[in-house]
PDB file of N, CA and C in Angstrom:
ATOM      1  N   UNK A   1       0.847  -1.168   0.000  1.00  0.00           N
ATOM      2  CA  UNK A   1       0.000   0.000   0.000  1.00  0.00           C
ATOM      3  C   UNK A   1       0.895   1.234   0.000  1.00  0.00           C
ATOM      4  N   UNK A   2       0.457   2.213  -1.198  1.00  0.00           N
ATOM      5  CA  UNK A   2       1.247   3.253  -1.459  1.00  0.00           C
ATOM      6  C   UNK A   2       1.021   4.763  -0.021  1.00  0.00           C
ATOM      7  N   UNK A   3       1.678   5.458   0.356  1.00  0.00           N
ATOM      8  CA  UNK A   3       1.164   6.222   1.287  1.00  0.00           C
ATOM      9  C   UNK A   3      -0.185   7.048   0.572  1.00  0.00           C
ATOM     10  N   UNK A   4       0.121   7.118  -0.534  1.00  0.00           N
ATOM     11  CA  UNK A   4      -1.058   7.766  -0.563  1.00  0.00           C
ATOM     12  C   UNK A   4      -2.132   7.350  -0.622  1.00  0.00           C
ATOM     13  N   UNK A   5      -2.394   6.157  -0.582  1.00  0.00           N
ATOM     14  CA  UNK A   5      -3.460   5.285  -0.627  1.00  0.00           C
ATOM     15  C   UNK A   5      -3.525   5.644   0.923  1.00  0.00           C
ATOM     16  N   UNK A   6      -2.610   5.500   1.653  1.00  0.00           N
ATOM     17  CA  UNK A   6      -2.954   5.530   2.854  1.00  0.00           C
ATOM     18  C   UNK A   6      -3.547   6.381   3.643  1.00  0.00           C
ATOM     19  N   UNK A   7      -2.840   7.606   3.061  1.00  0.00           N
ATOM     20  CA  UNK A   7      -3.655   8.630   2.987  1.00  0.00           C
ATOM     21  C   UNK A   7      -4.979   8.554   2.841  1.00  0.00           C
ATOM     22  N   UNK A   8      -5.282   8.615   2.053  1.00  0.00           N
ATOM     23  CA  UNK A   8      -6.504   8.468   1.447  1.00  0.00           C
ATOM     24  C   UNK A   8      -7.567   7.827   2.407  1.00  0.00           C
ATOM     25  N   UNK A   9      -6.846   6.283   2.231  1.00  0.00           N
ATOM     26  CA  UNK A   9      -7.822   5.413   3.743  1.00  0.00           C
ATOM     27  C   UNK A   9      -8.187   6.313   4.841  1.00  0.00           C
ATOM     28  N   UNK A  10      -6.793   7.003   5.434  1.00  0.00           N
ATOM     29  CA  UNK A  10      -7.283   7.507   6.744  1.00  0.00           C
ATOM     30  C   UNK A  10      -7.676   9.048   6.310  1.00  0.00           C
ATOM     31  N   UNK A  11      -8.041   9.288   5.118  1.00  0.00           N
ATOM     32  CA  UNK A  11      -8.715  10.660   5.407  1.00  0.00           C
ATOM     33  C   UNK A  11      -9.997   9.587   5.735  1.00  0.00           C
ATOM     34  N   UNK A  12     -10.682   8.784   4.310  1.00  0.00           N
ATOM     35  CA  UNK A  12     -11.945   8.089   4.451  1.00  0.00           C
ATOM     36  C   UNK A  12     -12.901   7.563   6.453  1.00  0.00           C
ATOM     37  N   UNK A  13     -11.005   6.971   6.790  1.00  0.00           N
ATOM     38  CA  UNK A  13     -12.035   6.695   7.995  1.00  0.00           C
ATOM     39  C   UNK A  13     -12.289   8.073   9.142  1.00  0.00           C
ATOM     40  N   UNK A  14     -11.759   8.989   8.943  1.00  0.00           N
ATOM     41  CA  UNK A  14     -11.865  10.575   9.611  1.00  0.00           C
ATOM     42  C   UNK A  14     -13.113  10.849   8.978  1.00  0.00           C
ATOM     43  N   UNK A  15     -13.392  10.770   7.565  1.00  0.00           N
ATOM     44  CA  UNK A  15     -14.590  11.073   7.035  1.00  0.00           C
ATOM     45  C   UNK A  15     -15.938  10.657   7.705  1.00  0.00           C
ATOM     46  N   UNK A  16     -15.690   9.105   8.031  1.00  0.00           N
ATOM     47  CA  UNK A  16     -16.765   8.398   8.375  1.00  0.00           C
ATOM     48  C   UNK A  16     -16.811   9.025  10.020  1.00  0.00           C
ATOM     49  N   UNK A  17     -16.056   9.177  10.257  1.00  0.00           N
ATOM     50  CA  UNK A  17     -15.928   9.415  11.820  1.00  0.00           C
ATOM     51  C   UNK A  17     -16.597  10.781  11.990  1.00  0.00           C
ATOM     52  N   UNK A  18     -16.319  11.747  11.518  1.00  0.00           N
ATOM     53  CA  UNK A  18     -17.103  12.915  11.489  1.00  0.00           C
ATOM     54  C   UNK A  18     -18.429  12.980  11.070  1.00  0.00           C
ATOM     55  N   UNK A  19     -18.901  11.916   9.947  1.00  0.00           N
ATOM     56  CA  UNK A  19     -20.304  11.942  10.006  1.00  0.00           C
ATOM     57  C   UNK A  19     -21.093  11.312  10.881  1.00  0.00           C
ATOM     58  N   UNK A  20     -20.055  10.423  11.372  1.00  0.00           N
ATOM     59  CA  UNK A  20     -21.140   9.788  13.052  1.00  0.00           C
ATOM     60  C   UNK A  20     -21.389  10.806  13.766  1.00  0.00           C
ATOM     61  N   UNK A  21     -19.857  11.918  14.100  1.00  0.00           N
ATOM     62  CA  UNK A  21     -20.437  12.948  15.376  1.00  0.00           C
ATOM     63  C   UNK A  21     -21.288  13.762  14.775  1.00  0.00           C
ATOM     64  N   UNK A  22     -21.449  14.169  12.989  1.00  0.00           N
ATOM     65  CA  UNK A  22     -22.702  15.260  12.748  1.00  0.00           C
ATOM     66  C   UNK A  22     -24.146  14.169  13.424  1.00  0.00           C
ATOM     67  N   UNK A  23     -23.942  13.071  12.856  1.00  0.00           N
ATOM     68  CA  UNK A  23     -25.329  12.298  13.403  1.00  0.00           C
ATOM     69  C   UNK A  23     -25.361  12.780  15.070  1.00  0.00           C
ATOM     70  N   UNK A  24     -24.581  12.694  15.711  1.00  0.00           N
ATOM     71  CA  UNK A  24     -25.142  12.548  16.977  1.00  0.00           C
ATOM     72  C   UNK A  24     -25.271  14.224  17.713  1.00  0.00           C
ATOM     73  N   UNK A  25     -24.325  14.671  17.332  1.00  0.00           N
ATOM     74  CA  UNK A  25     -25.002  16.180  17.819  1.00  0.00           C
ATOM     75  C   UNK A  25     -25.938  16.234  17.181  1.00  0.00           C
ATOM     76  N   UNK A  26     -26.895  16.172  16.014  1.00  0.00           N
ATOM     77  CA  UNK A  26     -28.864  15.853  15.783  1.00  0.00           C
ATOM     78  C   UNK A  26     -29.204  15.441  16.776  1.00  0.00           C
ATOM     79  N   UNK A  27     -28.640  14.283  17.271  1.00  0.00           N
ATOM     80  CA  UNK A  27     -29.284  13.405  18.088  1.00  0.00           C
ATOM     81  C   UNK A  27     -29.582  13.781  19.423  1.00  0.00           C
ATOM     82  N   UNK A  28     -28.283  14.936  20.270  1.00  0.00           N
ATOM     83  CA  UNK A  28     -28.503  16.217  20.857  1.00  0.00           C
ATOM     84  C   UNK A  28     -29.224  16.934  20.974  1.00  0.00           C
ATOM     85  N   UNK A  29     -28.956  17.704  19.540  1.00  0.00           N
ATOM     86  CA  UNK A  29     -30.031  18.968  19.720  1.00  0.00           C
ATOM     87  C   UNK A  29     -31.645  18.128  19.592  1.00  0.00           C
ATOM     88  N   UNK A  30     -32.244  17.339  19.029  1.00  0.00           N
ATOM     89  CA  UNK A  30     -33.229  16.978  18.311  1.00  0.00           C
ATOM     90  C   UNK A  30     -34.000  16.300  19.677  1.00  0.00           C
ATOM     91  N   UNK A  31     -33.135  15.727  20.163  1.00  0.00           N
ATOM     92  CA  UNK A  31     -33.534  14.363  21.149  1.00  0.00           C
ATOM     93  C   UNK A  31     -33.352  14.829  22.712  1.00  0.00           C
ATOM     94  N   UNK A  32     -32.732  16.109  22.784  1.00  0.00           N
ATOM     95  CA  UNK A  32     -32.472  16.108  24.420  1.00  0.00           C
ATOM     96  C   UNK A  32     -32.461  17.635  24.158  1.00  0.00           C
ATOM     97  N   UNK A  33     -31.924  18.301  23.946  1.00  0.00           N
ATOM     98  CA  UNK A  33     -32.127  19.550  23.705  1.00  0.00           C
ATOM     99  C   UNK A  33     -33.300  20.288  23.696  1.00  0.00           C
ATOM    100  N   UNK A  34     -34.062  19.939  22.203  1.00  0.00           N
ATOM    101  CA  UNK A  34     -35.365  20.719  22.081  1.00  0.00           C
ATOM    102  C   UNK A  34     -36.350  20.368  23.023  1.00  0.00           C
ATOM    103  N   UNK A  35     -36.698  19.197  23.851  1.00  0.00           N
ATOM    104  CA  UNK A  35     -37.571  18.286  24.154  1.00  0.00           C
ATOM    105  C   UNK A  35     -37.441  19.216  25.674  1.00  0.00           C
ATOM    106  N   UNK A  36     -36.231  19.322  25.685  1.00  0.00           N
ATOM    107  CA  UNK A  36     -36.274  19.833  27.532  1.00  0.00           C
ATOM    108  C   UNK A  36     -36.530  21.955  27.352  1.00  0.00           C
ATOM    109  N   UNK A  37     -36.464  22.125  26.507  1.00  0.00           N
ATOM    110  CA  UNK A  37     -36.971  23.524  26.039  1.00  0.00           C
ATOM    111  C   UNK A  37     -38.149  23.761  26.020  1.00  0.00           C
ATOM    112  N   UNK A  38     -38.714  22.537  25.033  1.00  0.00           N
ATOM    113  CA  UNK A  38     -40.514  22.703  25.225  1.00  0.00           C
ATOM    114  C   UNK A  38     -41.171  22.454  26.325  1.00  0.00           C
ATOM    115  N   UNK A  39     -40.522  21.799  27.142  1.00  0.00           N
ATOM    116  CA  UNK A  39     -41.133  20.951  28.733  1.00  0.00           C
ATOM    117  C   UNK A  39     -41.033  22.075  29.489  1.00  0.00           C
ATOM    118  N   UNK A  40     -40.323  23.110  29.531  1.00  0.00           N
ATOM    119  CA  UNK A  40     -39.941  24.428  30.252  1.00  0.00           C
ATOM    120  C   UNK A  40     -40.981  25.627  30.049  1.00  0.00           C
ATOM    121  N   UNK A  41     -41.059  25.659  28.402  1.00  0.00           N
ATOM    122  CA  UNK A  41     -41.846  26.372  27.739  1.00  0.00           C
ATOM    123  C   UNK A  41     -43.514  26.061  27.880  1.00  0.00           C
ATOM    124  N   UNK A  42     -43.899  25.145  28.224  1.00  0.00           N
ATOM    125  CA  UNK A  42     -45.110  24.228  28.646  1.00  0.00           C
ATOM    126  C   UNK A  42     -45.156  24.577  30.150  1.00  0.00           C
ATOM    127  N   UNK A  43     -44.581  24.794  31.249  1.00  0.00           N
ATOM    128  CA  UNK A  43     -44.292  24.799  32.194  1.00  0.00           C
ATOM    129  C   UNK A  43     -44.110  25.735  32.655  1.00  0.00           C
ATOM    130  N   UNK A  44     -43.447  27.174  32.089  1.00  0.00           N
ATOM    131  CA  UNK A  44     -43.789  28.363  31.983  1.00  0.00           C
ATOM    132  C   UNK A  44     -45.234  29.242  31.371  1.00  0.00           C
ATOM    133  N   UNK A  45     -45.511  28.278  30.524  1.00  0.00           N
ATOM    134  CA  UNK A  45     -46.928  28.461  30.254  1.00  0.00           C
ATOM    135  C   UNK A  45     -48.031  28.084  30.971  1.00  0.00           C
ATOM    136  N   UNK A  46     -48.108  27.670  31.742  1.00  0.00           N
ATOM    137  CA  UNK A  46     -49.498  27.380  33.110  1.00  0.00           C
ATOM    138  C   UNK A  46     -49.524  26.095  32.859  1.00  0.00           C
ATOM    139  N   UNK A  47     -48.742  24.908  32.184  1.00  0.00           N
ATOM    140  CA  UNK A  47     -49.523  23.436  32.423  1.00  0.00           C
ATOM    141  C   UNK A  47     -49.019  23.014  33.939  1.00  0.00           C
ATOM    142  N   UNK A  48     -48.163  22.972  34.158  1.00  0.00           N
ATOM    143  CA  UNK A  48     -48.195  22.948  36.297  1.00  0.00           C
ATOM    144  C   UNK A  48     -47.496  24.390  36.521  1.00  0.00           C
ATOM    145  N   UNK A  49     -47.957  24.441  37.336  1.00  0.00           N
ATOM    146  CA  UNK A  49     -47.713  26.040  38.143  1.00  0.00           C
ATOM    147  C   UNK A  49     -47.244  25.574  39.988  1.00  0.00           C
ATOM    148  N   UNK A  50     -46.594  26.389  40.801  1.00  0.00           N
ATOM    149  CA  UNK A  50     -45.981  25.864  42.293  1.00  0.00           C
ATOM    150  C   UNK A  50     -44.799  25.753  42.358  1.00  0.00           C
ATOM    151  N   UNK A  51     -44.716  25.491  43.906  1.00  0.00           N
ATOM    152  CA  UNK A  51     -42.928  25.371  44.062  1.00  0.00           C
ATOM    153  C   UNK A  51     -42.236  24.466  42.861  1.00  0.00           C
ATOM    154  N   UNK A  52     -42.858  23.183  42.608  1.00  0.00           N
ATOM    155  CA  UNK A  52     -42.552  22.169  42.223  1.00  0.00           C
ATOM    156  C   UNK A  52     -42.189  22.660  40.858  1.00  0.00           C
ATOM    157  N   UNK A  53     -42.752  22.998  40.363  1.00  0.00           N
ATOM    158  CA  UNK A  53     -43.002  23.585  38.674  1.00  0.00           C
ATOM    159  C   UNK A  53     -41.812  24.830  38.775  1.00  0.00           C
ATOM    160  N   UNK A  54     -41.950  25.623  39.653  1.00  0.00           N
ATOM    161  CA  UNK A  54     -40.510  26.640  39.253  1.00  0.00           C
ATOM    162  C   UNK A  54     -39.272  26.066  39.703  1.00  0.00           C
ATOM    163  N   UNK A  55     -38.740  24.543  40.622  1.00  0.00           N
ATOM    164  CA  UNK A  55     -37.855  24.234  41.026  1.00  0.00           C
ATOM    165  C   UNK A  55     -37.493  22.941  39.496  1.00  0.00           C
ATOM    166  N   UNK A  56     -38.597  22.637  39.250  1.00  0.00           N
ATOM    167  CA  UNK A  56     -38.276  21.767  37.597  1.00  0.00           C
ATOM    168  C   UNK A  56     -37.530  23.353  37.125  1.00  0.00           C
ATOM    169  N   UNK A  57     -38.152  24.004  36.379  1.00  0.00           N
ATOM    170  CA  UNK A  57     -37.684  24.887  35.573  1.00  0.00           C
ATOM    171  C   UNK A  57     -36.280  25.382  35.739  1.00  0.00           C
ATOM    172  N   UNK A  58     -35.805  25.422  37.184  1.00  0.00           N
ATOM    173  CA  UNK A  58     -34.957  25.996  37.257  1.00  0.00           C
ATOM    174  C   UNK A  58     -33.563  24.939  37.537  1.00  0.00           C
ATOM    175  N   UNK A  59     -34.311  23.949  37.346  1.00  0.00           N
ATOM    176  CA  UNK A  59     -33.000  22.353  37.449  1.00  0.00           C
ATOM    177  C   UNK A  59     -32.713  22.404  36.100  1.00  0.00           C
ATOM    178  N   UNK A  60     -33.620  22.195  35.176  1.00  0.00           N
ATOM    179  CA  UNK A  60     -33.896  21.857  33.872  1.00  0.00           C
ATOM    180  C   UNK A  60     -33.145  22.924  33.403  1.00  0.00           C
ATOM    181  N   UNK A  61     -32.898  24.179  33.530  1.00  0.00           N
ATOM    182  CA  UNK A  61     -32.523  25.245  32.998  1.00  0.00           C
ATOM    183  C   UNK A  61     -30.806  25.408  33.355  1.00  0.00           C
ATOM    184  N   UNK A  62     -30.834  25.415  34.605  1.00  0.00           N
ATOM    185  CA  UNK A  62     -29.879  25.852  35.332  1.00  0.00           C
ATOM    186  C   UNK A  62     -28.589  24.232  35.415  1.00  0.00           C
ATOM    187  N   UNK A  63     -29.333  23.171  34.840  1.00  0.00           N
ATOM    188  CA  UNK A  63     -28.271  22.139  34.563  1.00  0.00           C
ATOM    189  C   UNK A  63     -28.235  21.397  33.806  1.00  0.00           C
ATOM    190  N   UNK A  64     -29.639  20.396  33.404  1.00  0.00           N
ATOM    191  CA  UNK A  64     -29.547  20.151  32.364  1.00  0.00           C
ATOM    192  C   UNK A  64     -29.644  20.596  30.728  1.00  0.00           C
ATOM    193  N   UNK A  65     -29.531  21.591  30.539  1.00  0.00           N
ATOM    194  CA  UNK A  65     -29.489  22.197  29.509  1.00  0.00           C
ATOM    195  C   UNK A  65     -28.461  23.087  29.098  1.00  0.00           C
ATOM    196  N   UNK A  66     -27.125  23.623  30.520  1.00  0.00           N
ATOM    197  CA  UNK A  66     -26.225  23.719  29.871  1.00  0.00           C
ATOM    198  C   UNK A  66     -24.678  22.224  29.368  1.00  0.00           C
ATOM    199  N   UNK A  67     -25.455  21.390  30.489  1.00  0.00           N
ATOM    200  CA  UNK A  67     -24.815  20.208  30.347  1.00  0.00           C
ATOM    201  C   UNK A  67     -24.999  19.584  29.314  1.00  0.00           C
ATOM    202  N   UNK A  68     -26.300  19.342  28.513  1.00  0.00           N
ATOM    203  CA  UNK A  68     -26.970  18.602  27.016  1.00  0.00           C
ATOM    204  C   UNK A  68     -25.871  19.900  26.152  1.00  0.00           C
ATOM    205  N   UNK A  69     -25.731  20.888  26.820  1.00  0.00           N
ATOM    206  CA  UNK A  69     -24.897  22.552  25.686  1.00  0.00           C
ATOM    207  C   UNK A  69     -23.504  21.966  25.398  1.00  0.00           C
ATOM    208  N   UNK A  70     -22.921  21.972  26.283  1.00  0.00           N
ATOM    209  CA  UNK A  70     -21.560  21.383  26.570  1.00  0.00           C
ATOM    210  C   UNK A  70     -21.125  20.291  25.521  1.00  0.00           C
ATOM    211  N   UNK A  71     -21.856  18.785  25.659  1.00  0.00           N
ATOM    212  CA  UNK A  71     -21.939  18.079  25.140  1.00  0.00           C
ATOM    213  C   UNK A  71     -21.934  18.353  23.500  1.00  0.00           C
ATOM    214  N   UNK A  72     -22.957  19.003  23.257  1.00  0.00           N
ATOM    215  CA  UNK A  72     -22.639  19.843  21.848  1.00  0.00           C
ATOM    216  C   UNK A  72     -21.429  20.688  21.195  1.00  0.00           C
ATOM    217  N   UNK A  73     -21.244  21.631  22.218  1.00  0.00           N
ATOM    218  CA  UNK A  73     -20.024  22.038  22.349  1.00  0.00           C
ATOM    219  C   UNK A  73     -18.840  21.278  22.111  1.00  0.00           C
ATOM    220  N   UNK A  74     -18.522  20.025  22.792  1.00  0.00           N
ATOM    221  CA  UNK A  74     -17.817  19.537  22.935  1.00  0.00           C
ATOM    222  C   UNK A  74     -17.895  18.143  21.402  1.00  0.00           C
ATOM    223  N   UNK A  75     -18.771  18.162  20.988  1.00  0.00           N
ATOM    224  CA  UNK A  75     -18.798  17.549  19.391  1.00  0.00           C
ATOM    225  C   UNK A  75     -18.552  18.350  18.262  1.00  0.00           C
ATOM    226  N   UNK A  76     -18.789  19.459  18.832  1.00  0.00           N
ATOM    227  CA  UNK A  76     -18.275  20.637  17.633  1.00  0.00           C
ATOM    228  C   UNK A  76     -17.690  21.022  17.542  1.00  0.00           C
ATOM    229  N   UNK A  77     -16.495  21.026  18.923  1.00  0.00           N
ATOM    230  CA  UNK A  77     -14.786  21.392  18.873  1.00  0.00           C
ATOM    231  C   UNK A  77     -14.271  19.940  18.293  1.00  0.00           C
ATOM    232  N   UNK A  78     -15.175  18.718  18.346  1.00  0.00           N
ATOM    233  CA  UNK A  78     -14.310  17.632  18.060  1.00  0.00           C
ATOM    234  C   UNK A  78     -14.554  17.661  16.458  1.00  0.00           C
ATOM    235  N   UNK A  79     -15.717  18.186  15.319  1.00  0.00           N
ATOM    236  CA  UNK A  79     -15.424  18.059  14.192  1.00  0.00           C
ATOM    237  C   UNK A  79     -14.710  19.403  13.872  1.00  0.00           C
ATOM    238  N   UNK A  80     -14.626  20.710  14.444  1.00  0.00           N
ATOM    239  CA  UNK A  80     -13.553  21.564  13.651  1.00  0.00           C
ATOM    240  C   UNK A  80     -12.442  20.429  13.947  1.00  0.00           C
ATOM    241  N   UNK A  81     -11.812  19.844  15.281  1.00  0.00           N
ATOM    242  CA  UNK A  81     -10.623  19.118  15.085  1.00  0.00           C
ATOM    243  C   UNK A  81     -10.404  18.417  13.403  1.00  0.00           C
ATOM    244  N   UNK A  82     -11.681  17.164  13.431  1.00  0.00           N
ATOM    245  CA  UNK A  82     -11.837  16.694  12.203  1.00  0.00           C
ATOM    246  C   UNK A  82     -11.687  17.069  10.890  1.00  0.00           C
ATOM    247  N   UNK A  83     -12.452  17.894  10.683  1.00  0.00           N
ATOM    248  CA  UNK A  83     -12.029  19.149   9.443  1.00  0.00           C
ATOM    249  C   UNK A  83     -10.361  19.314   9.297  1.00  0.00           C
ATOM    250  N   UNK A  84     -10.337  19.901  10.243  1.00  0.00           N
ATOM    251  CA  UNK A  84      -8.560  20.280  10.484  1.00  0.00           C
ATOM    252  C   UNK A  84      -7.341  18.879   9.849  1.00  0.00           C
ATOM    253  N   UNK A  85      -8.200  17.823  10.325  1.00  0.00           N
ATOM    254  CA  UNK A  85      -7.179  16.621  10.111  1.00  0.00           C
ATOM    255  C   UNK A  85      -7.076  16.614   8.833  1.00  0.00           C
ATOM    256  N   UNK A  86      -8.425  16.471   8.112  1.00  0.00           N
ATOM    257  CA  UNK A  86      -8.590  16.375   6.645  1.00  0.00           C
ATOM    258  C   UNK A  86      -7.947  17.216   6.070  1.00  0.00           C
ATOM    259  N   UNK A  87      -7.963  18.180   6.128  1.00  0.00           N
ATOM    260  CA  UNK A  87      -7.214  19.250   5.534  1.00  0.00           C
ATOM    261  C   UNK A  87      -5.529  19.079   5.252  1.00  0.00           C
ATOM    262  N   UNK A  88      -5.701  18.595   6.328  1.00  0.00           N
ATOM    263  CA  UNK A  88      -3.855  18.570   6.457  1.00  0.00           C
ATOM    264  C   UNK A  88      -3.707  17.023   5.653  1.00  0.00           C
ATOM    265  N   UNK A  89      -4.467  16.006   6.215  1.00  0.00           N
ATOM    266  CA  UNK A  89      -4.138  14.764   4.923  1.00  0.00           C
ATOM    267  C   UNK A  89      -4.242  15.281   3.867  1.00  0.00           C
ATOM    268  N   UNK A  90      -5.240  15.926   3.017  1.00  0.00           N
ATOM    269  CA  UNK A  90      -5.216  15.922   1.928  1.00  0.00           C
ATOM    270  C   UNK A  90      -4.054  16.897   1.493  1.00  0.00           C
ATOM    271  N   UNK A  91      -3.344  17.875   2.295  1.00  0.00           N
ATOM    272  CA  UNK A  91      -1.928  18.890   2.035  1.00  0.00           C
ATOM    273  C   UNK A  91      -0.773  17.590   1.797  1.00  0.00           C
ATOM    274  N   UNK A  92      -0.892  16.843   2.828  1.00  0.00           N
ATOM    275  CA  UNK A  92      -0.348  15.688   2.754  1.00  0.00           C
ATOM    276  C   UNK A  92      -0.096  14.896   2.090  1.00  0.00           C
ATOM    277  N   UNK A  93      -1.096  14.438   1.315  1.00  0.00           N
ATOM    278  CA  UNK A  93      -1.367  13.434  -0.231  1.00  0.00           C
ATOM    279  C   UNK A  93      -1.010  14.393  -1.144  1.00  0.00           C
ATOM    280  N   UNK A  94      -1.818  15.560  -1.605  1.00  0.00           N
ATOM    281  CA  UNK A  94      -1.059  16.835  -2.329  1.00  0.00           C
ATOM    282  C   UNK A  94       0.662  16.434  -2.605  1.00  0.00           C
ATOM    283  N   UNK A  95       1.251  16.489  -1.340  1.00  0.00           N
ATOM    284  CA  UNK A  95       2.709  16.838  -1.364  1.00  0.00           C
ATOM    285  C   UNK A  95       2.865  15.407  -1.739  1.00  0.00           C
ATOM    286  N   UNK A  96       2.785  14.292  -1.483  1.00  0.00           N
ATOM    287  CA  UNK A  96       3.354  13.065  -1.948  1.00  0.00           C
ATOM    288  C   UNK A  96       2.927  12.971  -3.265  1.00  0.00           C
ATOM    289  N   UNK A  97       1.862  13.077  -3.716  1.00  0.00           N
ATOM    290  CA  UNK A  97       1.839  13.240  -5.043  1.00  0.00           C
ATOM    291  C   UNK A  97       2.724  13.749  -6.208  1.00  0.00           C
ATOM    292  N   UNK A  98       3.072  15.500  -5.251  1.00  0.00           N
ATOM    293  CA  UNK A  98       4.046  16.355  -6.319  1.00  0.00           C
ATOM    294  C   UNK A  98       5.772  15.754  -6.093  1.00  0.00           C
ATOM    295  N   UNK A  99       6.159  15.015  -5.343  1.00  0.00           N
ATOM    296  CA  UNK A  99       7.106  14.575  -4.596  1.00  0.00           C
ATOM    297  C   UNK A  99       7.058  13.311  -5.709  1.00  0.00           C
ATOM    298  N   UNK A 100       6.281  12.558  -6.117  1.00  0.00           N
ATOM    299  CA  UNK A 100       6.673  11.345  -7.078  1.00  0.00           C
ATOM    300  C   UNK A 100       6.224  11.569  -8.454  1.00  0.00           C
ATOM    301  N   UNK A 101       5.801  12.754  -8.866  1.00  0.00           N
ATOM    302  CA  UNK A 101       6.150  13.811  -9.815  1.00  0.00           C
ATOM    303  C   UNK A 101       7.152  13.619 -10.121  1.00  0.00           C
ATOM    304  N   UNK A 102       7.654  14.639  -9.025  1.00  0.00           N
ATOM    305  CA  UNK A 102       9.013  15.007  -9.433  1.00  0.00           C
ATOM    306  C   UNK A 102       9.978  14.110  -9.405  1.00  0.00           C
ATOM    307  N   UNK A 103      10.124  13.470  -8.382  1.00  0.00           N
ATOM    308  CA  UNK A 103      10.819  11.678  -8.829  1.00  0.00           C
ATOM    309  C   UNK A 103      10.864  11.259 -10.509  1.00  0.00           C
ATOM    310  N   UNK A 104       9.322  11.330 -10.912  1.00  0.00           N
ATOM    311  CA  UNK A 104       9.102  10.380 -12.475  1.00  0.00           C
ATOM    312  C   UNK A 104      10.160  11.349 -12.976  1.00  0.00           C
ATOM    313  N   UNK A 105       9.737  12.671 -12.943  1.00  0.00           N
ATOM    314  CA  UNK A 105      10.316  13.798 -14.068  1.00  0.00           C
ATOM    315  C   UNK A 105      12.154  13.642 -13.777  1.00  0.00           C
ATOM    316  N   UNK A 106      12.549  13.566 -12.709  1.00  0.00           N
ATOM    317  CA  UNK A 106      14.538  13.720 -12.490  1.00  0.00           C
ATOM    318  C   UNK A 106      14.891  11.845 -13.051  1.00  0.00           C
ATOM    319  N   UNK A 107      13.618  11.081 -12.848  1.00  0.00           N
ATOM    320  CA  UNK A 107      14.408   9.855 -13.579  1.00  0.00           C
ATOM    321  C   UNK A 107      14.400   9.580 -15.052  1.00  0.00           C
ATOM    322  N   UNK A 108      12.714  10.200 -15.533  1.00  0.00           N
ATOM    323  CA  UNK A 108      12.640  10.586 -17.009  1.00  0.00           C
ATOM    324  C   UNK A 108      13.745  11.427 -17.402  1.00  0.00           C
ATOM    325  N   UNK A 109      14.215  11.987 -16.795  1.00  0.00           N
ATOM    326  CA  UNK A 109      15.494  12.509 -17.489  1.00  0.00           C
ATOM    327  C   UNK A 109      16.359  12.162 -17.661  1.00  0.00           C
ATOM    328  N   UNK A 110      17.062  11.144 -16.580  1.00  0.00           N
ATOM    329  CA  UNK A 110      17.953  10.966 -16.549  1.00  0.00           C
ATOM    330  C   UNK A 110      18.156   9.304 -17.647  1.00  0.00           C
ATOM    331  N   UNK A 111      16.891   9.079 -18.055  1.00  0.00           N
ATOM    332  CA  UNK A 111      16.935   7.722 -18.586  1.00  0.00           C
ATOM    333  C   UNK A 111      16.610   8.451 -20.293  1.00  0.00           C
ATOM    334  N   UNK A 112      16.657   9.778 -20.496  1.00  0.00           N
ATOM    335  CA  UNK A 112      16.386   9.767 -21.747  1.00  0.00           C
ATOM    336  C   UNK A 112      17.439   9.985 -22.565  1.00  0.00           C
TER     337      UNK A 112
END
């Protein structure tokens, strides 16, 4: 296996890897995120009212929702990482490419 093949492979499995974490920050915002927004928003709106109802709101607010944040946060510093990798493999493959270029071209010469 040529490096740049190898390249290549491990941009592919970075590829795949970054579209799992876009899947799951959805799975975040979509699944834990919005769900505990509307339950607040429902809840601020008169469906229970009392201690009970402003001490939800203010758990729900005050922890789980910057903690579900975080979590996001923390998938979205991990695909700029991702991005970043790719970038640099493919600078990477780029340069091995022009590198056995230039190899063909100094031996084509020297064999002509």
């Amino acid at each position: 296996m040529s490096i740049g093949s190898l390249l290549r492979f491990a941009r592919q499995v970075v590829a795949n890897v970054l579209s799992q974490l876009t899947q799951q920050f959805n799975i975040v915002q979509n699944q834990a995120l919005q769900p505990m927004r509307m339950m607040i928003q429902q809840v601020t709106g008169g469906v229970w009212v009392g201690d009970g109802a402003d001490a939800f709101v203010q758990e729900v607010s005050s922890l789980m929702i910057p903690g579900v944040g975080k979590v996001g946060e923390n998938i979205t510093t991990m695909q700029r990482n991702l991005n970043r990798a790719i970038e640099v493999m493919d600078r990477a493959d780029q340069q091995v490419n022009n590198m056995v270029r230039g190899l063909a071209d100094v031996f084509n010469g020297i064999y002509r």
